[in-house]
PDB file of N, CA and C in Angstrom:
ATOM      1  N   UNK A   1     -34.305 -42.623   5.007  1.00  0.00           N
ATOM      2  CA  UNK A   1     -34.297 -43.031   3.609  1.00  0.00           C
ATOM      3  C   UNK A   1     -32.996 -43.778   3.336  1.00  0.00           C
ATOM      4  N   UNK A   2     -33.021 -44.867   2.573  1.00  0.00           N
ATOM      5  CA  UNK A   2     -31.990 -45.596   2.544  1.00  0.00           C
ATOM      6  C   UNK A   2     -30.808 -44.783   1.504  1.00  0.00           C
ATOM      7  N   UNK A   3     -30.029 -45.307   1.713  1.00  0.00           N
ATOM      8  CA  UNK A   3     -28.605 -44.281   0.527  1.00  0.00           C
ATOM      9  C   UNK A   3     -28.107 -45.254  -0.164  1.00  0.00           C
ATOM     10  N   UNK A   4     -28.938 -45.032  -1.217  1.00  0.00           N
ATOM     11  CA  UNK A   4     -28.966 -46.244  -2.669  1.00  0.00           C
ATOM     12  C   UNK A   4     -28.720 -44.663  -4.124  1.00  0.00           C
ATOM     13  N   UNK A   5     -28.429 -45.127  -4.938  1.00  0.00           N
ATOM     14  CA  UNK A   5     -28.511 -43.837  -6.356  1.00  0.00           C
ATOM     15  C   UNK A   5     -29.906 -43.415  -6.457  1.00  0.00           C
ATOM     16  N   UNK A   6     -30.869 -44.485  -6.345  1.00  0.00           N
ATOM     17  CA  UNK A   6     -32.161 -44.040  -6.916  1.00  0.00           C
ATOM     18  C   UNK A   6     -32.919 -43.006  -5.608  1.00  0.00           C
ATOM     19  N   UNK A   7     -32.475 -43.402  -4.676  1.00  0.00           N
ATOM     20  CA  UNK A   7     -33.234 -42.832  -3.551  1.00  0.00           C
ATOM     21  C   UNK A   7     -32.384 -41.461  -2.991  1.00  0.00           C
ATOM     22  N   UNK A   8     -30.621 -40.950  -3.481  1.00  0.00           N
ATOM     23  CA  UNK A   8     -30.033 -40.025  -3.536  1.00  0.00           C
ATOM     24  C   UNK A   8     -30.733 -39.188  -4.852  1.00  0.00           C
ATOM     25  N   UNK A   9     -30.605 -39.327  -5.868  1.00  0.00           N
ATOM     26  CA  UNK A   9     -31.150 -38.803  -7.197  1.00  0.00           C
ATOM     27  C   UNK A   9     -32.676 -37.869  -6.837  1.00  0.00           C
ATOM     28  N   UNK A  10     -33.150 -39.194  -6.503  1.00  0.00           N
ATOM     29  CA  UNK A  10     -34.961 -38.451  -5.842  1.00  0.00           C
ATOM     30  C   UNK A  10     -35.036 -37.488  -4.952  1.00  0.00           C
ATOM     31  N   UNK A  11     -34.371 -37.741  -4.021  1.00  0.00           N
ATOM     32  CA  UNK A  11     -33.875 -36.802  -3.010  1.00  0.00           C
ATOM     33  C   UNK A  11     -33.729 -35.022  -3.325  1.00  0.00           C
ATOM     34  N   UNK A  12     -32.571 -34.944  -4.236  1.00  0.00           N
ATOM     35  CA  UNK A  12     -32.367 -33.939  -4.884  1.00  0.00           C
ATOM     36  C   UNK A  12     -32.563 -33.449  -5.533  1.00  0.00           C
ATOM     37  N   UNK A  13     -33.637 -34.373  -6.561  1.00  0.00           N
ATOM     38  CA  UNK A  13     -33.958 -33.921  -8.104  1.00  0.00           C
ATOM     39  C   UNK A  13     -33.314 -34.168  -9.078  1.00  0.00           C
ATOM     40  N   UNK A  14     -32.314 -35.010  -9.271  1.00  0.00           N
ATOM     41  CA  UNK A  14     -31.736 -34.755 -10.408  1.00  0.00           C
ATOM     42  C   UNK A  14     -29.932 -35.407 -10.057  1.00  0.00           C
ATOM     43  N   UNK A  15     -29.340 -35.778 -11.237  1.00  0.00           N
ATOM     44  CA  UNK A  15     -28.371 -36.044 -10.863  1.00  0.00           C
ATOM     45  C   UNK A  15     -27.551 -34.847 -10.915  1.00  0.00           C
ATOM     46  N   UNK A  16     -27.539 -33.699 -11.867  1.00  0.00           N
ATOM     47  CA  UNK A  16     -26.388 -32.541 -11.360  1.00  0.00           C
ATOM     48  C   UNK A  16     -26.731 -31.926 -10.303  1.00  0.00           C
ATOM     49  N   UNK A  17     -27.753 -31.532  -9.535  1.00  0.00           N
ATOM     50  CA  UNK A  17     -27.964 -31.385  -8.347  1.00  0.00           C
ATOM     51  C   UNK A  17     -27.193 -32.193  -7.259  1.00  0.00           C
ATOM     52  N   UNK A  18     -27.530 -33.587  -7.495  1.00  0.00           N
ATOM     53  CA  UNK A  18     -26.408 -34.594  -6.235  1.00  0.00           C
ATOM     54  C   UNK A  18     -24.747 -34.294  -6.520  1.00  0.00           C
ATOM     55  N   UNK A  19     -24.304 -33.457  -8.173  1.00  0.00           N
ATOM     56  CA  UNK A  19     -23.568 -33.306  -7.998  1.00  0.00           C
ATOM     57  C   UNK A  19     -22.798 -31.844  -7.673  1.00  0.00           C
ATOM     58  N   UNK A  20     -23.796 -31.070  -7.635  1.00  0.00           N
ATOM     59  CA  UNK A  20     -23.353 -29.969  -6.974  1.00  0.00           C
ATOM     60  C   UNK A  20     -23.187 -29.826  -5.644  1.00  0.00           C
ATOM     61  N   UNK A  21     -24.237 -31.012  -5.227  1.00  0.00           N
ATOM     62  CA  UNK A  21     -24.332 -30.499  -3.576  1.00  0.00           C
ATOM     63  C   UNK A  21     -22.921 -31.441  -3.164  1.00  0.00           C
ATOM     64  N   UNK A  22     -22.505 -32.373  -3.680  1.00  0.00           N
ATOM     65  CA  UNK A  22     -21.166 -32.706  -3.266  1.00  0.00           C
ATOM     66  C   UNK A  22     -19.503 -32.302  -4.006  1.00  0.00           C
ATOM     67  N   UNK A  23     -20.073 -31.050  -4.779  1.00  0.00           N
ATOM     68  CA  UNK A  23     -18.908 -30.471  -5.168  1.00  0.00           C
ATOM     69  C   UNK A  23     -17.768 -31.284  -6.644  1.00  0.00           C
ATOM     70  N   UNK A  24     -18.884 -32.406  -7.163  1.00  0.00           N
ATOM     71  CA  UNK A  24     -18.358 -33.020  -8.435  1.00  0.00           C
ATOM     72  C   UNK A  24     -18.709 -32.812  -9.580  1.00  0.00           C
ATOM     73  N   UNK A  25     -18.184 -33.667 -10.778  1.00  0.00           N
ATOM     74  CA  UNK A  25     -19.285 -33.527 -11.688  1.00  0.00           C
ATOM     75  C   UNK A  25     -19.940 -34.482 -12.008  1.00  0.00           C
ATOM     76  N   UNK A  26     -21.239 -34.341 -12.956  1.00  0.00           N
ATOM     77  CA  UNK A  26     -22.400 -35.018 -13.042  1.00  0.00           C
ATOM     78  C   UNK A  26     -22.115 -35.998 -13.451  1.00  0.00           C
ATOM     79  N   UNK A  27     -21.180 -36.374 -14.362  1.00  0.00           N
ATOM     80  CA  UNK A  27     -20.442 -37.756 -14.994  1.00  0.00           C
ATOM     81  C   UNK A  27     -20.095 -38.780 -14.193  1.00  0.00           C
ATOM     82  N   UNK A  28     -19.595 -38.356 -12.766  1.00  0.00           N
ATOM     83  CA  UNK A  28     -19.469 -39.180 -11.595  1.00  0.00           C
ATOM     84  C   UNK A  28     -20.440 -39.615 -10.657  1.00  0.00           C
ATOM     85  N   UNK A  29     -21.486 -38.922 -11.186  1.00  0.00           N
ATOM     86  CA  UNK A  29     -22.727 -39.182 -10.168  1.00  0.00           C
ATOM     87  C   UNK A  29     -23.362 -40.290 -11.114  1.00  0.00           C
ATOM     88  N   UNK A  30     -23.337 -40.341 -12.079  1.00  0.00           N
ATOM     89  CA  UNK A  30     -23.693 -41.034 -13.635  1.00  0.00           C
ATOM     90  C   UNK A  30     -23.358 -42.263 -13.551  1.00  0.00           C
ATOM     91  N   UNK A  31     -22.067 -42.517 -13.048  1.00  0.00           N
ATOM     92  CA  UNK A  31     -21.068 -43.712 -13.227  1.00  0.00           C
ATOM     93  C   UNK A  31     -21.353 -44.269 -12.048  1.00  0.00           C
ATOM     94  N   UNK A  32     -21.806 -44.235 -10.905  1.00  0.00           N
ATOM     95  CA  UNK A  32     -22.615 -44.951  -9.731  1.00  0.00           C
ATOM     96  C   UNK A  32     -22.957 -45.932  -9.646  1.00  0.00           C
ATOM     97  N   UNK A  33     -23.099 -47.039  -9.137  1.00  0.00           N
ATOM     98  CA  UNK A  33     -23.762 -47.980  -9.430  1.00  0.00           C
ATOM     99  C   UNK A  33     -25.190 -47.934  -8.524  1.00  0.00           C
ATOM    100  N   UNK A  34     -25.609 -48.743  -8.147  1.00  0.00           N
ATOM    101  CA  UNK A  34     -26.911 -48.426  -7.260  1.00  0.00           C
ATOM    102  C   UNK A  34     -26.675 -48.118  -5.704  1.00  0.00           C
ATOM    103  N   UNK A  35     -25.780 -49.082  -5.073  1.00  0.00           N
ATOM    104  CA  UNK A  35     -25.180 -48.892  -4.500  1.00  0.00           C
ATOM    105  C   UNK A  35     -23.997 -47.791  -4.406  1.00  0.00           C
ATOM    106  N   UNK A  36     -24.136 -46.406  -4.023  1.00  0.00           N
ATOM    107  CA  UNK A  36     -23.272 -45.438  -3.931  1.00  0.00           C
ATOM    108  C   UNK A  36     -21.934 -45.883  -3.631  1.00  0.00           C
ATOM    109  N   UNK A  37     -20.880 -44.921  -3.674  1.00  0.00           N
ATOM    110  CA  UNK A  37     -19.329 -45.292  -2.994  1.00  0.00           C
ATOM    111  C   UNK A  37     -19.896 -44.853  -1.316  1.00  0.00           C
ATOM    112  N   UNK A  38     -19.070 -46.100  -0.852  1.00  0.00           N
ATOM    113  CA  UNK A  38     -19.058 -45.443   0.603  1.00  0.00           C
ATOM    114  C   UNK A  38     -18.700 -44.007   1.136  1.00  0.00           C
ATOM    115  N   UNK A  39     -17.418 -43.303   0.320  1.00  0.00           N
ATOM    116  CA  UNK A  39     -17.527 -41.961   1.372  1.00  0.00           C
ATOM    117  C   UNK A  39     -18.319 -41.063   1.037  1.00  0.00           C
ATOM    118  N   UNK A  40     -18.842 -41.367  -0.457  1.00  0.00           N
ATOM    119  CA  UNK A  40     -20.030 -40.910  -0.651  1.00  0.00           C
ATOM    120  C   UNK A  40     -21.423 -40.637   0.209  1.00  0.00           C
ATOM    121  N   UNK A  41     -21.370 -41.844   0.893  1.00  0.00           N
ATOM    122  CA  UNK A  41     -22.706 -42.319   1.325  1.00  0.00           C
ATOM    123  C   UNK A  41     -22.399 -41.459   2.205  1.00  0.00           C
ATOM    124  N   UNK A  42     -21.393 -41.274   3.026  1.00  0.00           N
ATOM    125  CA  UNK A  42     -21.114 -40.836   4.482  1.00  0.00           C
ATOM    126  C   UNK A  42     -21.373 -39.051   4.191  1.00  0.00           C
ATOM    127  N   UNK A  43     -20.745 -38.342   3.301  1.00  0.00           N
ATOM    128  CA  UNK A  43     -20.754 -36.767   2.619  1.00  0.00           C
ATOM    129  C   UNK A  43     -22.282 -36.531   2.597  1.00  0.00           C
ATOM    130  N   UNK A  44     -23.109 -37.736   2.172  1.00  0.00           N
ATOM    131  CA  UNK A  44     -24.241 -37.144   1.922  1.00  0.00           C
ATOM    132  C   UNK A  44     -25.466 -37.616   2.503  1.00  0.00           C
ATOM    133  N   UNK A  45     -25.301 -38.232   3.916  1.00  0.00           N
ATOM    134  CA  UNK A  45     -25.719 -38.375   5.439  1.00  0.00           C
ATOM    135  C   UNK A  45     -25.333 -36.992   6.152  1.00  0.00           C
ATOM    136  N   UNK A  46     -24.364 -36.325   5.868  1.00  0.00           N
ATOM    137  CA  UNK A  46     -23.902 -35.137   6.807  1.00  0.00           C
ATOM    138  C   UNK A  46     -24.257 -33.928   5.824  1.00  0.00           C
ATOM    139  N   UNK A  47     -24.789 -34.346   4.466  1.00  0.00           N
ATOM    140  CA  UNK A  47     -25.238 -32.798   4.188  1.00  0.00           C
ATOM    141  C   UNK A  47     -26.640 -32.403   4.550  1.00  0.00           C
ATOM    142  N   UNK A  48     -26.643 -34.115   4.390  1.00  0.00           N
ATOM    143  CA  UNK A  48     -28.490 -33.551   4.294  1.00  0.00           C
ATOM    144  C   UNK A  48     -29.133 -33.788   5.911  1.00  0.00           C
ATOM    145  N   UNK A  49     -28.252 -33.559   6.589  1.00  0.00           N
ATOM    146  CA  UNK A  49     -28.109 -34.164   8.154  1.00  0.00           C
ATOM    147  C   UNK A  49     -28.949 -35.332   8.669  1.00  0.00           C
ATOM    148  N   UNK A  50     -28.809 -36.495   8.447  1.00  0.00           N
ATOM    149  CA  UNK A  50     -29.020 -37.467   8.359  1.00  0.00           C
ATOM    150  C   UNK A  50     -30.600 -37.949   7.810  1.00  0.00           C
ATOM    151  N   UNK A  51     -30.897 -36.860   6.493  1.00  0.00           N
ATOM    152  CA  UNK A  51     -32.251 -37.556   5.845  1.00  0.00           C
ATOM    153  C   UNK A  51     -31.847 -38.789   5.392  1.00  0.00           C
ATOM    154  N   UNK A  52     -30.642 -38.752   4.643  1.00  0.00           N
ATOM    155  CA  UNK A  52     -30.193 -40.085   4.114  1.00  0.00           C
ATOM    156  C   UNK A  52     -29.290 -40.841   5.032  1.00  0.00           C
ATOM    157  N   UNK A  53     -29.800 -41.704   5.030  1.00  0.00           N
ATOM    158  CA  UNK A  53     -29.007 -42.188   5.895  1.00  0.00           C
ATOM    159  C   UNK A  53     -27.354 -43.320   5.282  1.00  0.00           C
ATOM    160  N   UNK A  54     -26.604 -43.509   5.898  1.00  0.00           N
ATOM    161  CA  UNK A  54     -25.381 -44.255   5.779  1.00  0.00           C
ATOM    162  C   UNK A  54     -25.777 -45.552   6.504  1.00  0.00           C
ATOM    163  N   UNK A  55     -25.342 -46.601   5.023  1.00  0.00           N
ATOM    164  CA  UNK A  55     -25.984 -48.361   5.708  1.00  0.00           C
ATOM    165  C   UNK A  55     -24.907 -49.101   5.976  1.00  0.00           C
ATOM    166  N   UNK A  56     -24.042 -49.309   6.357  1.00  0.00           N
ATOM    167  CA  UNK A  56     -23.328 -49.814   6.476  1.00  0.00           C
ATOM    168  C   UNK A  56     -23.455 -51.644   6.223  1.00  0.00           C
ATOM    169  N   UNK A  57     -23.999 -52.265   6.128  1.00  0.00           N
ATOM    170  CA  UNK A  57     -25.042 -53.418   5.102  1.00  0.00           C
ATOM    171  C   UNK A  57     -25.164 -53.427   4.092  1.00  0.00           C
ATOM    172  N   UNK A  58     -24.709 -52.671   3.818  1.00  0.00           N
ATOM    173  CA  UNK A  58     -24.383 -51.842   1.766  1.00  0.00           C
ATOM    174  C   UNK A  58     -23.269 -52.137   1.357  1.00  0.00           C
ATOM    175  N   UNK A  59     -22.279 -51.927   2.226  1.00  0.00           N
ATOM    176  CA  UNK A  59     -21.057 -52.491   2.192  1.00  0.00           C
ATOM    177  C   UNK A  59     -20.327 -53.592   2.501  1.00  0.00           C
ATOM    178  N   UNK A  60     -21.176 -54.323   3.323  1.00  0.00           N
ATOM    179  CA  UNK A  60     -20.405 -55.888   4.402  1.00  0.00           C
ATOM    180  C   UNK A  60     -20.181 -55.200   5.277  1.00  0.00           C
ATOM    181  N   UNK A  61     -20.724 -54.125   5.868  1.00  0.00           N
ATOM    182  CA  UNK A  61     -19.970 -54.320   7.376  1.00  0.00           C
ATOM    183  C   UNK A  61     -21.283 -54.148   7.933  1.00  0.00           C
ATOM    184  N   UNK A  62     -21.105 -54.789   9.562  1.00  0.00           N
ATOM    185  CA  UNK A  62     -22.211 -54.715  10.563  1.00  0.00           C
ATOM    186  C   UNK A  62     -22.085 -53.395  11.035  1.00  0.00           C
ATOM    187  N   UNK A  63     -23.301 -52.777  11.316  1.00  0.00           N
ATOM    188  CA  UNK A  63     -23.325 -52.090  12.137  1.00  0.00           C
ATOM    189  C   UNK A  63     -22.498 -51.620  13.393  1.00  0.00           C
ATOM    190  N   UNK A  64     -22.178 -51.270  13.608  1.00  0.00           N
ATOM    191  CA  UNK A  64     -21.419 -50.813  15.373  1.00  0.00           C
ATOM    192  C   UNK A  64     -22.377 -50.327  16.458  1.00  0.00           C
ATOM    193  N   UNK A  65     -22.632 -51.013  17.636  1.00  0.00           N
ATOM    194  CA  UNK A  65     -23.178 -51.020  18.387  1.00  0.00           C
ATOM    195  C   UNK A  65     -22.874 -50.525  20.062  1.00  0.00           C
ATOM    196  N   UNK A  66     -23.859 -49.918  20.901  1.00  0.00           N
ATOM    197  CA  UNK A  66     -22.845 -49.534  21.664  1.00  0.00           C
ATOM    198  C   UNK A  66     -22.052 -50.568  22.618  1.00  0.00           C
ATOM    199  N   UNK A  67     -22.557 -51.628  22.841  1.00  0.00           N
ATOM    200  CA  UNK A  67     -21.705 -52.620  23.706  1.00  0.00           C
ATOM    201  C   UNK A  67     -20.618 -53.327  22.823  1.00  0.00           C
ATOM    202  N   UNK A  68     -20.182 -53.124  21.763  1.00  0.00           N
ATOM    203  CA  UNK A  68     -19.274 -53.697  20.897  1.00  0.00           C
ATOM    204  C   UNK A  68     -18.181 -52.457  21.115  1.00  0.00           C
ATOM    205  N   UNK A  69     -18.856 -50.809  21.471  1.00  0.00           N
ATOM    206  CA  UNK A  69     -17.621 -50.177  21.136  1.00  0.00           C
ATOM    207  C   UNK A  69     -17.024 -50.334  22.895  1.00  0.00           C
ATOM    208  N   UNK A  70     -17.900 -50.760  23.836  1.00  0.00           N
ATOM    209  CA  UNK A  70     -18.072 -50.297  25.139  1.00  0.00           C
ATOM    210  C   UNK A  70     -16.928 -51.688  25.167  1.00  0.00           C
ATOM    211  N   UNK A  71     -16.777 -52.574  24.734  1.00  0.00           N
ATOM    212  CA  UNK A  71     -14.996 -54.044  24.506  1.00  0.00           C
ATOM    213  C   UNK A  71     -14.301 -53.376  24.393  1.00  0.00           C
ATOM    214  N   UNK A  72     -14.148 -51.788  23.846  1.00  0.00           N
ATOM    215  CA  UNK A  72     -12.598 -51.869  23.905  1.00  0.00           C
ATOM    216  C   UNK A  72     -11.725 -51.222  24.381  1.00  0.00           C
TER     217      UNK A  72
END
């Protein structure tokens, strides 16, 4: 599942739910744009052990691949 607000929100049910399960409050889950904050995205790929996933295409960056890490 992609890790967008609308598809975190659905996920959980609700926005104080997304914000309990990451330990904030709901006002910050509120203030989101569609596009989540990145370490966001990453907290909540590892809670939900990777239902959601982290896009890195969300942000400008490419992917990392293994022959890109295997350069250095």
């Amino acid at each position: 599942m992609a890790m967008l607000k609308s598809d975190v929100i659905s996920f959980f049910g609700g926005v104080s739910k997304v914000a309990d399960a990451l330990g904030i409050k709901h006002p910050s889950v509120s203030e989101w744009r569609e596009v989540i904050p990145e370490c966001r995205a990453y907290q909540l790929e590892k809670i939900t052990s990777g239902k959601l996933k982290f896009r890195p295409e969300l942000y400008g960056k490419a992917p990392i691949s293994s022959s890109d890490s295997a350069e250095v």
